[in-house]
Protein backbone atom coordinates (compact mmCIF):
# COMPACT_ATOMS: atom_id res chain seq x y z
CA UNK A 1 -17.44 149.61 -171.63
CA UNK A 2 -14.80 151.39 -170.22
CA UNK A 3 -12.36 148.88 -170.72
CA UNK A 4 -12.81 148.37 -173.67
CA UNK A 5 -12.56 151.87 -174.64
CA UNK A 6 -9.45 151.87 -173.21
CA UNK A 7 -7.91 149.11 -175.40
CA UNK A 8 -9.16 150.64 -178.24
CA UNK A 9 -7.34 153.81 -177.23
CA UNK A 10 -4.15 152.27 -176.46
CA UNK A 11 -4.51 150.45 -179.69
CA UNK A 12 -4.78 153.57 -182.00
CA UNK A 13 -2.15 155.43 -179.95
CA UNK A 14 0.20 152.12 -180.65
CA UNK A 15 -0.45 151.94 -184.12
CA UNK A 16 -0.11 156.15 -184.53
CA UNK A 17 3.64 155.40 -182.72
CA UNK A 18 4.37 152.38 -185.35
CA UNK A 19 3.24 154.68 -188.58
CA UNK A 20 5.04 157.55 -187.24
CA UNK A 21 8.12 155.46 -186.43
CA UNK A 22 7.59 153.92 -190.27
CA UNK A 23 7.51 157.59 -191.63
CA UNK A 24 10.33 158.48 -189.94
CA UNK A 25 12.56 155.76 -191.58
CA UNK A 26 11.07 156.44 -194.70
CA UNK A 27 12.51 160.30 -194.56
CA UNK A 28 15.89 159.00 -193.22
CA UNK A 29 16.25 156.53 -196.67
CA UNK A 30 14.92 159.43 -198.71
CA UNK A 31 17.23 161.69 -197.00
CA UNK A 32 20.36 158.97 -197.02
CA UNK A 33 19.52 158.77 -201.03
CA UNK A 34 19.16 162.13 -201.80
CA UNK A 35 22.39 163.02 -200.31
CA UNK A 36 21.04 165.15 -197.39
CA UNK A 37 23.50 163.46 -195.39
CA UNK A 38 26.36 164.29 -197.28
CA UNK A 39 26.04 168.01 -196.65
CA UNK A 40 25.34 168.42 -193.38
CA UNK A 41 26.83 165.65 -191.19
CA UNK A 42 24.99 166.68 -188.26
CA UNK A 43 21.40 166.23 -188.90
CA UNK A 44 22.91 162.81 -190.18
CA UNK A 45 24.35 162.26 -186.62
CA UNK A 46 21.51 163.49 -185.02
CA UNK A 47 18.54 161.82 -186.89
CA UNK A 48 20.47 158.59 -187.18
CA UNK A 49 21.05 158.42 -183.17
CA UNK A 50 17.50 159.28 -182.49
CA UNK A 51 15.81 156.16 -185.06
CA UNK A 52 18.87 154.19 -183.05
CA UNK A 53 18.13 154.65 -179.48
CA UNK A 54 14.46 154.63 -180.06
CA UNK A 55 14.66 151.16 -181.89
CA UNK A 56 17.01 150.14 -178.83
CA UNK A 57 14.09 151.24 -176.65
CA UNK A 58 11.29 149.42 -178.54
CA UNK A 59 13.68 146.21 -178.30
CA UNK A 60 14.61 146.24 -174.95
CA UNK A 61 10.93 146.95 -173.96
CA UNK A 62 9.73 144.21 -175.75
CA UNK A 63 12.40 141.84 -174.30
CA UNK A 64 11.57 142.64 -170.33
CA UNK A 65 8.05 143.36 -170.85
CA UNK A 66 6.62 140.90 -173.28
CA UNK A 67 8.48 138.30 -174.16
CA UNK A 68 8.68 135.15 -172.36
């Protein structure tokens, strides 16, 4: 029981991390089409670098940990 409870918890905390992830790019098109961007060049930097280095991190995760 408690193993199982413990993949289901792992499970909804991986698929809260994909949705959020998701949302995120989501705001950074809206924001990239809306011109958001244009205007202030730092949230661009800033937002853009962060969905960057956490897809990098997702990547190289999934190449040493789980694929083969």
């Amino acid at each position: 029981m408690r193993q199982g409870l413990l993949i289901f918890g792992v499970t909804v905390c991986l698929l809260a991390c994909v949705a959020g992830y998701f949302l995120v790019l989501v705001d950074w098109i809206e924001d990239f089409k809306t011109g958001v961007y244009a205007a202030n060049h730092a949230e661009a930097l800033l937002e853009t670098g962060a969905i960057l280095v956490y897809t990098y991190a997702g990547f190289d995760f999934f190449k040493r940990k789980l694929a083969h």
